[in-house]
C-alpha atoms as a PDB file:
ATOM      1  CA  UNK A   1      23.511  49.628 -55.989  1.00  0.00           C
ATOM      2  CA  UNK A   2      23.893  49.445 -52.675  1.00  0.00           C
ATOM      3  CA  UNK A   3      21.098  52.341 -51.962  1.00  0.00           C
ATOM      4  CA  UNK A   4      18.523  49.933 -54.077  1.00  0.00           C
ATOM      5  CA  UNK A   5      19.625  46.728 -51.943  1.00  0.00           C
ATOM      6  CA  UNK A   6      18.778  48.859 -48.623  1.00  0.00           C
ATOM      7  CA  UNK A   7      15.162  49.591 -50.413  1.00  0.00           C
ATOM      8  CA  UNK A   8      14.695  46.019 -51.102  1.00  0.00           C
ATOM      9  CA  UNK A   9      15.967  45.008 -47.674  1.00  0.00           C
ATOM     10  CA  UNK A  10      13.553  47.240 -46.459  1.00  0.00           C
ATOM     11  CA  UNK A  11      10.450  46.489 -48.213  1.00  0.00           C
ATOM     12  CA  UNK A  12      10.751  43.053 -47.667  1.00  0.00           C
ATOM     13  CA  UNK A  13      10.997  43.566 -43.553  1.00  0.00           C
ATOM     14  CA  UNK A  14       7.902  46.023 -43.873  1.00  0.00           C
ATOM     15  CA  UNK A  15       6.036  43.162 -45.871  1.00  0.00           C
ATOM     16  CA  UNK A  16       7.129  40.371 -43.684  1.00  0.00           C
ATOM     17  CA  UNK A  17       6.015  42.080 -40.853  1.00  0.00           C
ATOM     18  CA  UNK A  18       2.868  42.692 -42.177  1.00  0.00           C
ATOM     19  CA  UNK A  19       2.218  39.072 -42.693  1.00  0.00           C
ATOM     20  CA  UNK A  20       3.330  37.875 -39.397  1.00  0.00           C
ATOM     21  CA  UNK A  21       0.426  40.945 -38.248  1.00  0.00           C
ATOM     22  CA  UNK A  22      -1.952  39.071 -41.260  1.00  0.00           C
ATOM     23  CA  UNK A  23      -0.702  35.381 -39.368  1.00  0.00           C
ATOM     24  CA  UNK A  24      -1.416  36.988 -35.727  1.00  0.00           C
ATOM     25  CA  UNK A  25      -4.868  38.055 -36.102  1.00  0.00           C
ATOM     26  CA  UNK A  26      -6.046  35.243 -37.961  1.00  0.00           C
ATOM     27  CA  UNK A  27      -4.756  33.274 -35.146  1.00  0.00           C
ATOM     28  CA  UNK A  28      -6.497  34.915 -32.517  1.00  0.00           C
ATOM     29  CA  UNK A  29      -9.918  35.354 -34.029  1.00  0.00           C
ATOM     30  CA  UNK A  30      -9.313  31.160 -34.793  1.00  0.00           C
ATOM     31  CA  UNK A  31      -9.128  31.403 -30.885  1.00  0.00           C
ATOM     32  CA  UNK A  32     -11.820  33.622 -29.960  1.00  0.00           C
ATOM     33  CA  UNK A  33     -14.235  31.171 -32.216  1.00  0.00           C
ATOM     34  CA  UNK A  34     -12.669  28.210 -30.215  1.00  0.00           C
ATOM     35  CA  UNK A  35     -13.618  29.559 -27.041  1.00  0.00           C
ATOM     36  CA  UNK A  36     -17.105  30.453 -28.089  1.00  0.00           C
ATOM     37  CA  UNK A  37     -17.744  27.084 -29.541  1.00  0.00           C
ATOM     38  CA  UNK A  38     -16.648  25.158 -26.498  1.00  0.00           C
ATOM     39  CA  UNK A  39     -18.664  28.117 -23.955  1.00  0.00           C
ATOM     40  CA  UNK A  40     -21.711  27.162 -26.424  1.00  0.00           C
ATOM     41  CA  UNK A  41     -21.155  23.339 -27.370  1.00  0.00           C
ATOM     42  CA  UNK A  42     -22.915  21.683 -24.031  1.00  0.00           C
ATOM     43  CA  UNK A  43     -24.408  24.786 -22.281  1.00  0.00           C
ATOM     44  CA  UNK A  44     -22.811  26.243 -19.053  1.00  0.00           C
ATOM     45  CA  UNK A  45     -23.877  23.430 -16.726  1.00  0.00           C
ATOM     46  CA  UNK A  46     -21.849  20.853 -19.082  1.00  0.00           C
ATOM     47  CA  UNK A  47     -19.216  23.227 -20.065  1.00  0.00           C
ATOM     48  CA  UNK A  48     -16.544  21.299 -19.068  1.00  0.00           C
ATOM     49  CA  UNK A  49     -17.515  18.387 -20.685  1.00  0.00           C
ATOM     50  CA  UNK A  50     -17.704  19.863 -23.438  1.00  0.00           C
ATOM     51  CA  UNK A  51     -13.879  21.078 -23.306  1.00  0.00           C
ATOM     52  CA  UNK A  52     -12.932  17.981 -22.706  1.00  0.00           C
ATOM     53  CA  UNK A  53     -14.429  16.056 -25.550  1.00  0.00           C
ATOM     54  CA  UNK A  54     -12.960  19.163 -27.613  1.00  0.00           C
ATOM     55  CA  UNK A  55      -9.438  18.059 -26.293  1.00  0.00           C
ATOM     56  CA  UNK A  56      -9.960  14.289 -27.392  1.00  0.00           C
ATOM     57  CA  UNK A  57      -8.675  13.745 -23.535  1.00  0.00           C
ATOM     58  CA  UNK A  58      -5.442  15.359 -24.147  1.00  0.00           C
ATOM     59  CA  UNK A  59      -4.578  17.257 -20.700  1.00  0.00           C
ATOM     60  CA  UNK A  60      -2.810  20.559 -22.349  1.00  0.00           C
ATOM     61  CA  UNK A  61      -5.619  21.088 -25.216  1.00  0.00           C
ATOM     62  CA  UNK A  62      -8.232  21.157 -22.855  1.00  0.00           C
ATOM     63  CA  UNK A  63      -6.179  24.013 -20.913  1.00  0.00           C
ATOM     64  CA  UNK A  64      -5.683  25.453 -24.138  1.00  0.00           C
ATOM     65  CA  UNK A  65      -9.202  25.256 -24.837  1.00  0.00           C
ATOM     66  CA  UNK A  66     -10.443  26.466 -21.273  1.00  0.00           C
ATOM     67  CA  UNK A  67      -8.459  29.838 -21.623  1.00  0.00           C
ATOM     68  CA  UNK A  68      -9.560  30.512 -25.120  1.00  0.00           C
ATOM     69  CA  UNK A  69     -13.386  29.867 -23.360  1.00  0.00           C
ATOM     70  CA  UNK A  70     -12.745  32.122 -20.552  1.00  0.00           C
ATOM     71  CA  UNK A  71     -11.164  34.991 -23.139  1.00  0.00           C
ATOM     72  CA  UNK A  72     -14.124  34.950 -25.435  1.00  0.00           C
ATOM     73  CA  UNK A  73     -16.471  34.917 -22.860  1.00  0.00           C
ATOM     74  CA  UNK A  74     -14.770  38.821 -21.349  1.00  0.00           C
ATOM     75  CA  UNK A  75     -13.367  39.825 -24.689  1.00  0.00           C
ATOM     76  CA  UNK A  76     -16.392  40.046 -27.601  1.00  0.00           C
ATOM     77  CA  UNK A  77     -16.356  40.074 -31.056  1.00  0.00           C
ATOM     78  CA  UNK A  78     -16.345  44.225 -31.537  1.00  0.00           C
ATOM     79  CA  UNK A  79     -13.934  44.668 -29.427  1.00  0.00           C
ATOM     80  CA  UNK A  80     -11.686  42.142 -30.853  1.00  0.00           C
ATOM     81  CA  UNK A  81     -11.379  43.316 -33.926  1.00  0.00           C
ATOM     82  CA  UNK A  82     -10.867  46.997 -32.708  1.00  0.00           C
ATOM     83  CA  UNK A  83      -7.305  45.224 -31.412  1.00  0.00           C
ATOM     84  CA  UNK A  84      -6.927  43.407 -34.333  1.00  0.00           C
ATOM     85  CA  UNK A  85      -7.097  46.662 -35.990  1.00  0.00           C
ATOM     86  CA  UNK A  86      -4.742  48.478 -34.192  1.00  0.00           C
ATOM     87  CA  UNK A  87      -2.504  45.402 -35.028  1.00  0.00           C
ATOM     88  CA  UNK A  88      -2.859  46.448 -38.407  1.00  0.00           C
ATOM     89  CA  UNK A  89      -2.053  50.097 -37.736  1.00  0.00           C
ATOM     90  CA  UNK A  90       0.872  49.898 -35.129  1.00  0.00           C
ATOM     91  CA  UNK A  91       2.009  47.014 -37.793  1.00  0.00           C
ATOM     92  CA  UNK A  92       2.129  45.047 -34.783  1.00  0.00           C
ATOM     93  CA  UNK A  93       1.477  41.395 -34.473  1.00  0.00           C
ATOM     94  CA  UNK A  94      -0.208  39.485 -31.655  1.00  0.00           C
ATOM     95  CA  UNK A  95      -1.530  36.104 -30.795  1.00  0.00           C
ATOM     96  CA  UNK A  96      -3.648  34.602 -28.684  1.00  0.00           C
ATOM     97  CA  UNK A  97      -1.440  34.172 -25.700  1.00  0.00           C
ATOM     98  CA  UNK A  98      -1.546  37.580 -25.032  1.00  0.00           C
ATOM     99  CA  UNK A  99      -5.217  38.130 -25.832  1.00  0.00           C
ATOM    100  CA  UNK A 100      -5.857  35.819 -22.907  1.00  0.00           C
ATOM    101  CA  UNK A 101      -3.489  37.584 -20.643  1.00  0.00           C
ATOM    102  CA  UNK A 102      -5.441  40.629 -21.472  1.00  0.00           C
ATOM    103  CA  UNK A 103      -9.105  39.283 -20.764  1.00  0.00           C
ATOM    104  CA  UNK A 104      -8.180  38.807 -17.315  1.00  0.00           C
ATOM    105  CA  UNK A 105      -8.988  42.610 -16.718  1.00  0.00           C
ATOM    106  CA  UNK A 106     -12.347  42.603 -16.436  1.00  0.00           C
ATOM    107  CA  UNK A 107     -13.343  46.015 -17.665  1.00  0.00           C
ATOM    108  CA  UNK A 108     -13.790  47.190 -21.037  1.00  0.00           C
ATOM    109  CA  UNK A 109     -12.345  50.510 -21.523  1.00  0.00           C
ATOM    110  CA  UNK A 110      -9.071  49.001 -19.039  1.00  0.00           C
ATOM    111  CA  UNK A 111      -8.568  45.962 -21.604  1.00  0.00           C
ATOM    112  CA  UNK A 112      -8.544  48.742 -24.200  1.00  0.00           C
ATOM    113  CA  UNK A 113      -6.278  51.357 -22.888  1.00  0.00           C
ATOM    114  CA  UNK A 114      -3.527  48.475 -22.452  1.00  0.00           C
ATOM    115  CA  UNK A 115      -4.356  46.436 -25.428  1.00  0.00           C
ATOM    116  CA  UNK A 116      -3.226  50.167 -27.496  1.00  0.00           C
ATOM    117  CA  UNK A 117      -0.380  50.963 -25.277  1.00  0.00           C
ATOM    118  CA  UNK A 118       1.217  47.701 -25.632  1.00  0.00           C
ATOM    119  CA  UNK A 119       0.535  47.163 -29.407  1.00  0.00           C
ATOM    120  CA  UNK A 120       1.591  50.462 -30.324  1.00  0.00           C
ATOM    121  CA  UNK A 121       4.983  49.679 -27.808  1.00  0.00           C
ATOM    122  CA  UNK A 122       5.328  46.389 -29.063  1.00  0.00           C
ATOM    123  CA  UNK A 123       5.462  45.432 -25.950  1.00  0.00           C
ATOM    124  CA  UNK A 124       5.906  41.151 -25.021  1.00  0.00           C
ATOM    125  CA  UNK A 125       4.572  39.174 -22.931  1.00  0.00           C
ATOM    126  CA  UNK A 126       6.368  39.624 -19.665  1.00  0.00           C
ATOM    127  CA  UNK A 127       5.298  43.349 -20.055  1.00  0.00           C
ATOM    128  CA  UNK A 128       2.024  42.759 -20.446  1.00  0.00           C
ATOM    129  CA  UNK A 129       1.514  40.806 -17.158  1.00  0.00           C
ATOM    130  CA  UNK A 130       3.148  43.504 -15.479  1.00  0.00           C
ATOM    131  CA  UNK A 131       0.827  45.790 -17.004  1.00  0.00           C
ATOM    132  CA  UNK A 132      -2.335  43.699 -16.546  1.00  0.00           C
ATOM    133  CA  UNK A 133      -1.150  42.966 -12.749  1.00  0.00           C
ATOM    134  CA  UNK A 134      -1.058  46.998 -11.829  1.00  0.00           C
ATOM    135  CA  UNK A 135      -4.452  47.443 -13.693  1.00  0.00           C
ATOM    136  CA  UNK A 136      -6.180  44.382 -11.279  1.00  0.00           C
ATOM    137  CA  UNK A 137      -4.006  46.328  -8.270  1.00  0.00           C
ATOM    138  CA  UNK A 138      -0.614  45.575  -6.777  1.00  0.00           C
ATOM    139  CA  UNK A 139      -0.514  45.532  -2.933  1.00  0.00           C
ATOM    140  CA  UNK A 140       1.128  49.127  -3.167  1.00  0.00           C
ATOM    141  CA  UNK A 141      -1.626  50.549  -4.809  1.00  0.00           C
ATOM    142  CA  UNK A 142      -4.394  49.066  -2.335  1.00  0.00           C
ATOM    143  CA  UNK A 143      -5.241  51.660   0.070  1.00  0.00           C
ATOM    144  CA  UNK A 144      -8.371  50.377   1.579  1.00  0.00           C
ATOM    145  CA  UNK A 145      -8.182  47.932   4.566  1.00  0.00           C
ATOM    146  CA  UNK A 146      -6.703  44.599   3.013  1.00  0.00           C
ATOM    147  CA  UNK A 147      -6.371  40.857   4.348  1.00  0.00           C
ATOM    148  CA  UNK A 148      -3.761  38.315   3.280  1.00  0.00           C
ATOM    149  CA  UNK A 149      -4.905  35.793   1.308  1.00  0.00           C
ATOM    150  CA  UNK A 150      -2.535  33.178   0.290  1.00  0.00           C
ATOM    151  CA  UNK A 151       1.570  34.333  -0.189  1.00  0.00           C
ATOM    152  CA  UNK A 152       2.397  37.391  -0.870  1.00  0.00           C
ATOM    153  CA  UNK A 153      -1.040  38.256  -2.015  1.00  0.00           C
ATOM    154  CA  UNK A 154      -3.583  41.201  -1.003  1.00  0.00           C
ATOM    155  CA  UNK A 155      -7.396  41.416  -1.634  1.00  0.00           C
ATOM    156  CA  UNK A 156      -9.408  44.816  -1.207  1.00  0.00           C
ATOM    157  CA  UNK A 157     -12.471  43.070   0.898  1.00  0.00           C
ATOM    158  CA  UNK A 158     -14.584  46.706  -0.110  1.00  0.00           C
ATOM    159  CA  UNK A 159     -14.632  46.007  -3.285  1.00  0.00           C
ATOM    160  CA  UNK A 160     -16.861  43.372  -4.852  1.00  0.00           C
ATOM    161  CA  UNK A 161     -15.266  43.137  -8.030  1.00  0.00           C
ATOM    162  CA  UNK A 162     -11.575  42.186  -6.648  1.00  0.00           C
ATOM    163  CA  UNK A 163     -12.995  39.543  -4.393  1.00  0.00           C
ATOM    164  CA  UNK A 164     -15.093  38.068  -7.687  1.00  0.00           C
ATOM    165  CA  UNK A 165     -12.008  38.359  -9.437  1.00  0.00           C
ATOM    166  CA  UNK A 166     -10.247  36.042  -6.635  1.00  0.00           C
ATOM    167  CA  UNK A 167     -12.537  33.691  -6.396  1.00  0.00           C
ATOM    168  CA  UNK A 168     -12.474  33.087  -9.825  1.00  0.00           C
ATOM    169  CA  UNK A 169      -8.234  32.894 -10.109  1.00  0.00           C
ATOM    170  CA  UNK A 170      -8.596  29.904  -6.929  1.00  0.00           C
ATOM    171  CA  UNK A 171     -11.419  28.568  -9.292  1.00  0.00           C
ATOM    172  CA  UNK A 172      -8.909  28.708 -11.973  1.00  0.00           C
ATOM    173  CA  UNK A 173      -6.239  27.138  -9.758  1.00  0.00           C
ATOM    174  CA  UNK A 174      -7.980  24.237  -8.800  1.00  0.00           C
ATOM    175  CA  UNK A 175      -8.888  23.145 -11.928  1.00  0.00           C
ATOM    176  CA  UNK A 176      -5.535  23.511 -13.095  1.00  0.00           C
ATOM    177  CA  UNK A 177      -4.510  21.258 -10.551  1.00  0.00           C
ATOM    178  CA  UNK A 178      -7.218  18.667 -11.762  1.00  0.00           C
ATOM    179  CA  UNK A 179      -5.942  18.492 -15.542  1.00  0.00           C
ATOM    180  CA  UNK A 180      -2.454  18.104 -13.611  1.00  0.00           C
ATOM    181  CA  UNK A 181      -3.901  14.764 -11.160  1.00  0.00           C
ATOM    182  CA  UNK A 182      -5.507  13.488 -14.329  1.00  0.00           C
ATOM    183  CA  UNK A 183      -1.828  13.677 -16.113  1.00  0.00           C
ATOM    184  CA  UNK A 184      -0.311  12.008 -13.716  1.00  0.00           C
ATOM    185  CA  UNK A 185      -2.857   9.178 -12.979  1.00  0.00           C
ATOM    186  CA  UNK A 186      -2.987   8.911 -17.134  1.00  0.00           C
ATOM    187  CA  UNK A 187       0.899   8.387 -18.096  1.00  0.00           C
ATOM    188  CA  UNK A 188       2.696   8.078 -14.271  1.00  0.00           C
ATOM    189  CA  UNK A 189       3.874   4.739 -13.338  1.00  0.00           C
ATOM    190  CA  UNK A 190       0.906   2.478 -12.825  1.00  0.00           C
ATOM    191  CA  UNK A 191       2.210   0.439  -9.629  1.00  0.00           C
ATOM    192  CA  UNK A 192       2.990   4.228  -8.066  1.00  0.00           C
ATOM    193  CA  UNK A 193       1.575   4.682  -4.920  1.00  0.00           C
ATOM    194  CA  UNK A 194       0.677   8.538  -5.913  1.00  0.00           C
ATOM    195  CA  UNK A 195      -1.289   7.252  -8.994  1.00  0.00           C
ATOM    196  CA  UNK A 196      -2.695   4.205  -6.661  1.00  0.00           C
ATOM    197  CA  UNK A 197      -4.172   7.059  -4.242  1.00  0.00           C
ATOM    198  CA  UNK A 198      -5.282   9.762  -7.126  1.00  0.00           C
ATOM    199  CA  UNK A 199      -6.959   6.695  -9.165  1.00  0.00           C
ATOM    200  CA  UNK A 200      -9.634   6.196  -6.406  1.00  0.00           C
ATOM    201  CA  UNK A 201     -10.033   9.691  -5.557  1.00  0.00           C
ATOM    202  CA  UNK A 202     -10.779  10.818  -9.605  1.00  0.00           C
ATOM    203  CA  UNK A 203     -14.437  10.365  -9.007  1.00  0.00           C
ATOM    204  CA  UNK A 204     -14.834  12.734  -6.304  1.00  0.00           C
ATOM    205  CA  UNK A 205     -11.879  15.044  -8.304  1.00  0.00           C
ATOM    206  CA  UNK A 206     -14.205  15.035 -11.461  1.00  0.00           C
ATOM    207  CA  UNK A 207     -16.957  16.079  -9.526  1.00  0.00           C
ATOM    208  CA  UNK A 208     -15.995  19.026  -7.756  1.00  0.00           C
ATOM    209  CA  UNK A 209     -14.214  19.718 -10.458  1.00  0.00           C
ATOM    210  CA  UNK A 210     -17.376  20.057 -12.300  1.00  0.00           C
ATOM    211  CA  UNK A 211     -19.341  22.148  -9.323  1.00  0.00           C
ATOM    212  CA  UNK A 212     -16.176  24.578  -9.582  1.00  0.00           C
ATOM    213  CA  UNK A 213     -16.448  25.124 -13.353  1.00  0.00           C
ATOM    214  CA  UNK A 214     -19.962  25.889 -13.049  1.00  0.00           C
ATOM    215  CA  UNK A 215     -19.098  28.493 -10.118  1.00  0.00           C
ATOM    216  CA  UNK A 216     -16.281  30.098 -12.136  1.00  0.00           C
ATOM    217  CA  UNK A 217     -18.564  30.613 -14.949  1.00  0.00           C
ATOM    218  CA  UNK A 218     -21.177  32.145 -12.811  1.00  0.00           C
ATOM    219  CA  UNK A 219     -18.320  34.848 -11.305  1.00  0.00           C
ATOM    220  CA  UNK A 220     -17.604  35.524 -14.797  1.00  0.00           C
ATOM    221  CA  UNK A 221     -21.144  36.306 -15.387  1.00  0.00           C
ATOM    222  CA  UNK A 222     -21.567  38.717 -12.226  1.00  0.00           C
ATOM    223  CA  UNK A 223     -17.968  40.761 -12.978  1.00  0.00           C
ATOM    224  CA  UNK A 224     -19.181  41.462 -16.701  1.00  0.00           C
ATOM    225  CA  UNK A 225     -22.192  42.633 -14.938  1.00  0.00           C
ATOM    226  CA  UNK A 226     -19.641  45.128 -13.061  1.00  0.00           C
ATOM    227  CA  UNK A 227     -17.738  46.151 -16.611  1.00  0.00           C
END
């Protein structure tokens, strides 16, 4: 009897587990189409528009919807359902979270390696950044003559592909920071000085805001040009 209830317990793990896999790649191709229908809504020079009719204004769907843009614009269709696949046969499930962790390796055959190392480890999250951060190149891996750049931070000025790659994580940063100023102008306290100041400076904000979206997407053309 209690032989059979270990069987039982045990079947019913393996097929659980199988469904959250089932649940994880459905949810990450649902991404991948997200980001391709936003990257294709507008056109490139309206791209961000286009996210943010997408969001229906609100601030943390449109930074949902600009990493699933910037994930299915590195990682394409072939390749991901080579990880979905190896979901399926490490009986490992993923999500899209930590698809767009792994599209910020630009290269192919790097995404890969990792993508099958950690699925098959079942590795989370926090390893994964650690593993995507030695792939892009900690400082103590840089050799070649380096120059600060921000805290704590290194960039390898020989190579064109890490300095791409920077420019387009500041890109990134700012507009982060302009979804955060529109936030606060949208729900802070109206008679705030902050919001007073940020109010008359959202023109300008939106503006660069779009110039910088349109450079960003034209780094991300030039680095899979480098894959």
């Amino acid at each position: 009897m209690i032989l059979r209830e270990q069987f039982e317990n045990m079947a019913n793990s393996i097929k659980s587990n199988r469904e959250n896999v089932r649940i994880g790649n459905a949810k990450m191709l649902a991404a991948w189409k997200q980001g391709i229908a936003v990257s294709s809504a507008d056109g490139k020079r309206t791209n961000r528009v286009a996210i943010r009719k997408a969001s229906g204004g609100n601030i943390s769907e449109a930074e949902r919807l600009r990493k699933y843009r910037s994930m299915s614009e590195q990682i394409k269709r072939a390749e991901l359902t080579q990880i979905t696949q190896w979901c399926i046969d490490f009986d490992r499930a993923w999500g899209p979270t930590l698809l767009c962790e792994l599209s910020k390796i630009h290269t192919k055959k790097d995404r890969q390696k990792i993508a099958k190392n950690a699925i098959e480890q079942g590795l989370g999250l926090v390893e994964l950044k650690r593993m995507v951060r030695l792939a892009k190149g900690s400082p103590a891996s840089i050799k070649s003559p380096t120059t600060r750049v921000g805290r704590q931070r290194t960039l390898d000025w020989t190579q064109p592909t890490n300095v791409l790659d920077e420019i387009h994580q500041v890109c990134g940063v700012f507009l982060t920071f302009a979804n955060d100023i529109r936030r606060v102008v949208g729900a802070g306290p109206k008679k705030s000085a902050v919001v007073k100041l940020l109010q008359t400076m959202m023109p300008q904000v939106e503006t660069v805001e779009e110039a910088i979206s349109r450079f960003q997407i034209e780094c991300d053309a030039k680095l899979r040009t480098r894959r």
